[in-house]
Protein backbone atom coordinates (compact mmCIF):
# COMPACT_ATOMS: atom_id res chain seq x y z
CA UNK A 1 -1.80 -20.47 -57.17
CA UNK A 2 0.98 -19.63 -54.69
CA UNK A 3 2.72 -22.35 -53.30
CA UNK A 4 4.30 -21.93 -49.89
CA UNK A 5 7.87 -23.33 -49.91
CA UNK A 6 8.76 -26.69 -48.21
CA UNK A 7 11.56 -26.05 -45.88
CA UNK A 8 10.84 -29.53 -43.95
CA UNK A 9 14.34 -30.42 -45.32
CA UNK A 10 15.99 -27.97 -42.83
CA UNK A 11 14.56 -29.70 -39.79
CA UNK A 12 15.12 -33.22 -41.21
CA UNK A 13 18.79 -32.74 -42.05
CA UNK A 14 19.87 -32.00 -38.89
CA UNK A 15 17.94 -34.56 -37.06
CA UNK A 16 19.47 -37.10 -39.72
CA UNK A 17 22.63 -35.82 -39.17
CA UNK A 18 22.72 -36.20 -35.27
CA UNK A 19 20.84 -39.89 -35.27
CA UNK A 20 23.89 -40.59 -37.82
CA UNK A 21 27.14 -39.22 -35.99
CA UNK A 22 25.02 -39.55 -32.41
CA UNK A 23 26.90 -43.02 -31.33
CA UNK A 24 30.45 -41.95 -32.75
CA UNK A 25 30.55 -38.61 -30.54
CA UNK A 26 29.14 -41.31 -27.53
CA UNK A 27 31.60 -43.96 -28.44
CA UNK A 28 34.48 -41.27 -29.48
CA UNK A 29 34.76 -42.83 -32.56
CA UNK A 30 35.20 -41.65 -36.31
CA UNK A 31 32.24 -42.49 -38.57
CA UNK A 32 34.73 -44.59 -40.47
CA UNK A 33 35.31 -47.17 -37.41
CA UNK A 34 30.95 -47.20 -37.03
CA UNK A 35 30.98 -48.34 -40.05
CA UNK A 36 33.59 -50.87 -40.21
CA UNK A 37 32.03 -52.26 -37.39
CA UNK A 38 28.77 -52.77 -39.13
CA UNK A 39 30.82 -53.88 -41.98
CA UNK A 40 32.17 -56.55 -39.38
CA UNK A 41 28.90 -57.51 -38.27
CA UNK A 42 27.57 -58.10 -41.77
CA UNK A 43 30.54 -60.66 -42.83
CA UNK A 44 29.70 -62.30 -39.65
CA UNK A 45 26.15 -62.63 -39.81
CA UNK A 46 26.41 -63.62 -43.52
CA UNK A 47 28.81 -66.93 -42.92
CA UNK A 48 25.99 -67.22 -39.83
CA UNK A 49 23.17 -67.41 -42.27
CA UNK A 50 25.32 -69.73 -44.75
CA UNK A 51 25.66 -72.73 -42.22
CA UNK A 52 22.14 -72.08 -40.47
CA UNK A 53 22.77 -70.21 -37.87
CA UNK A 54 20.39 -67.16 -36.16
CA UNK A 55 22.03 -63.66 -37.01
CA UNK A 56 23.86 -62.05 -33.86
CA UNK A 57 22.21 -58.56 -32.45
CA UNK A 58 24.35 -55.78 -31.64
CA UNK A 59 23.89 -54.64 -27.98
CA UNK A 60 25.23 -51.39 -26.83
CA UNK A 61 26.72 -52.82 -23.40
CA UNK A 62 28.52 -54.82 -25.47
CA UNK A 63 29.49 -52.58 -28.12
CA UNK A 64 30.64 -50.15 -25.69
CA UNK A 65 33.15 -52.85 -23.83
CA UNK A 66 34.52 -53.73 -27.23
CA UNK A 67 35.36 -50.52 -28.03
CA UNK A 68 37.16 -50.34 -24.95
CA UNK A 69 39.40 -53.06 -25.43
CA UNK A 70 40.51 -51.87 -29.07
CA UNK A 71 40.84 -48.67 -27.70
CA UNK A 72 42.99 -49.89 -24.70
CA UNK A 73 45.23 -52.21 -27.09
CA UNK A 74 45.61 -49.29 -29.87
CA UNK A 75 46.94 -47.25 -26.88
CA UNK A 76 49.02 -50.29 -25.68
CA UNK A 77 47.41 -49.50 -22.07
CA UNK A 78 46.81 -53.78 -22.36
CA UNK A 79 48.75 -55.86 -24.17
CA UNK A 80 47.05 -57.64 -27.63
CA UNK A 81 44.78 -60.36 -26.44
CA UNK A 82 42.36 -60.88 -23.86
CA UNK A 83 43.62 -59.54 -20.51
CA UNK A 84 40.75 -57.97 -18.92
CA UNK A 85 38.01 -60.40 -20.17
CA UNK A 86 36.58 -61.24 -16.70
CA UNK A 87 36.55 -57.39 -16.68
CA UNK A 88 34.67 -57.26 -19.66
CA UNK A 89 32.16 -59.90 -19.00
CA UNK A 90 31.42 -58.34 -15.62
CA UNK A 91 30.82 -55.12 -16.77
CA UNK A 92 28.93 -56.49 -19.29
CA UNK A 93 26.57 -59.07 -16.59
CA UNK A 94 25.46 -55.55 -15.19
CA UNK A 95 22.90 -54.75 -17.67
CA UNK A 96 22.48 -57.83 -19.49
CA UNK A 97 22.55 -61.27 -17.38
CA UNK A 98 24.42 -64.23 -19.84
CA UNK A 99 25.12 -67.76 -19.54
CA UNK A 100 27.83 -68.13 -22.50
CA UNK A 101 30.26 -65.24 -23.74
CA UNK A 102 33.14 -65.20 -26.10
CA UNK A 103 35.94 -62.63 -27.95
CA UNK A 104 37.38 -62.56 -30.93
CA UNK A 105 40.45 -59.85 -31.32
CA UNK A 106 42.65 -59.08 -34.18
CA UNK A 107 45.14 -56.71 -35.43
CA UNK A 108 46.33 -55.38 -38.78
CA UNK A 109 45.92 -53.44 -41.95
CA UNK A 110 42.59 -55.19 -42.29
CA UNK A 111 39.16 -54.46 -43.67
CA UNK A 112 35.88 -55.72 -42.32
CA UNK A 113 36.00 -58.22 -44.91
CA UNK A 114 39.54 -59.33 -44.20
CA UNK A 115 39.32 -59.40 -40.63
CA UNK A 116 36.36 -61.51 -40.66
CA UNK A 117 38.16 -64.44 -43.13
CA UNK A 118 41.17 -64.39 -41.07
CA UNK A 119 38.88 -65.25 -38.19
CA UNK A 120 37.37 -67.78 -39.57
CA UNK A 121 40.89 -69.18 -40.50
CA UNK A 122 41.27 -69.89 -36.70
CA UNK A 123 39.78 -72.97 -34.55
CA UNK A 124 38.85 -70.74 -31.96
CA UNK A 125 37.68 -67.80 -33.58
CA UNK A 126 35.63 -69.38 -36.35
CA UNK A 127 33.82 -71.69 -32.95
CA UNK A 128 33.17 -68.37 -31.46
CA UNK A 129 31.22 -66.99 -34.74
CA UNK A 130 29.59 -69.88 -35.63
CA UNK A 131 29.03 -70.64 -31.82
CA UNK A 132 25.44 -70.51 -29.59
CA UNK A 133 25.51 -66.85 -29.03
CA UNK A 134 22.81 -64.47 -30.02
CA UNK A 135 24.21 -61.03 -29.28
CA UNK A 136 27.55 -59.25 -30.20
CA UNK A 137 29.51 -56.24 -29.61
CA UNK A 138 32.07 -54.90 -32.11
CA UNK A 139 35.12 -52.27 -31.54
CA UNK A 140 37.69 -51.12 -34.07
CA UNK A 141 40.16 -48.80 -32.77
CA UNK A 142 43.32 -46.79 -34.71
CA UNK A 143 46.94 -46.77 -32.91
CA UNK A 144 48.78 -43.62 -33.72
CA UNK A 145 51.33 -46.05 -36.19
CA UNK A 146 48.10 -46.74 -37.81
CA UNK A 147 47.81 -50.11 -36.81
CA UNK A 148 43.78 -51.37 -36.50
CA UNK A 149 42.85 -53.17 -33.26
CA UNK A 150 39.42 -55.31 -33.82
CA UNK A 151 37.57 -56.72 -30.91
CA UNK A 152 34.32 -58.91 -31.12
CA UNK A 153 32.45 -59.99 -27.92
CA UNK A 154 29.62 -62.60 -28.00
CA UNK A 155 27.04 -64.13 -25.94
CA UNK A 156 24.33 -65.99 -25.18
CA UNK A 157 21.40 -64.69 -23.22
CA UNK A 158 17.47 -65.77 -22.83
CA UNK A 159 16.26 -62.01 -21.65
């Protein structure tokens, strides 16, 4: 009997491929920051489940103004902190209407993991996690020194 060969693998691969690196070249991000930022969102949604709460969604709108900010405060175009947040949340309001939002940021030679315990060291940080929101947006952005700028937006919406 003779077998034609099965070179379905040579179409797949590529498509895998793009669907995997697709939001990095969108974002301009390395695959390493995507994934600390789903790293991020798993630590978060984990202490969620622990005290009862819903897990957060990721929504692109948001993702992409979180990104933003770490980018901005890696490239010291903002200062660290939350200048711009009325910026943030408006640009956000445009494709997703909101009646709550918060933001976590942080800095530091910090893993998903580790950034995620150090927020939940802080009063206002740990409120915003365990808080009434059910979608997020995460950023992670390098500074040339090497420094990591982490940015976590939240909020609540009924759409």
């Amino acid at each position: 009997m003779n077998k034609r060969p099965d070179f379905s693998h040579f179409v797949l691969l590529p498509a895998i491929l793009l669907i995997c690196i697709l939001p990095a070249l969108l974002y301009g991000q390395d695959i390493s920051q995507q994934q600390m930022e789903k790293d991020i969102l798993h630590y978060v949604n984990q202490h969620r489940e622990e005290i009862g709460k819903s897990p957060l969604s990721l929504l692109p709108a948001i993702t992409k103004e979180a990104i933003e900010h770490s980018k901005n405060m890696a490239r010291h175009k903002v200062p660290f902190g939350h200048d711009g947040f009325k910026e943030r949340a408006d640009n956000i309001r445009r494709s997703k209407s909101f009646q709550a939002m918060g933001e976590n940021v942080a800095y530091g030679e910090l893993d998903a993991e580790g950034v995620v315990k150090l927020w939940l060291k802080s009063g206002g940080h740990r409120r915003n996690i365990e808080g009434d929101f059910n979608y997020t947006g995460i950023g992670v952005a390098e500074a040339e020194d090497g420094t990591i700028y982490f940015t976590q937006l939240f909020i609540l919406s009924n759409e």
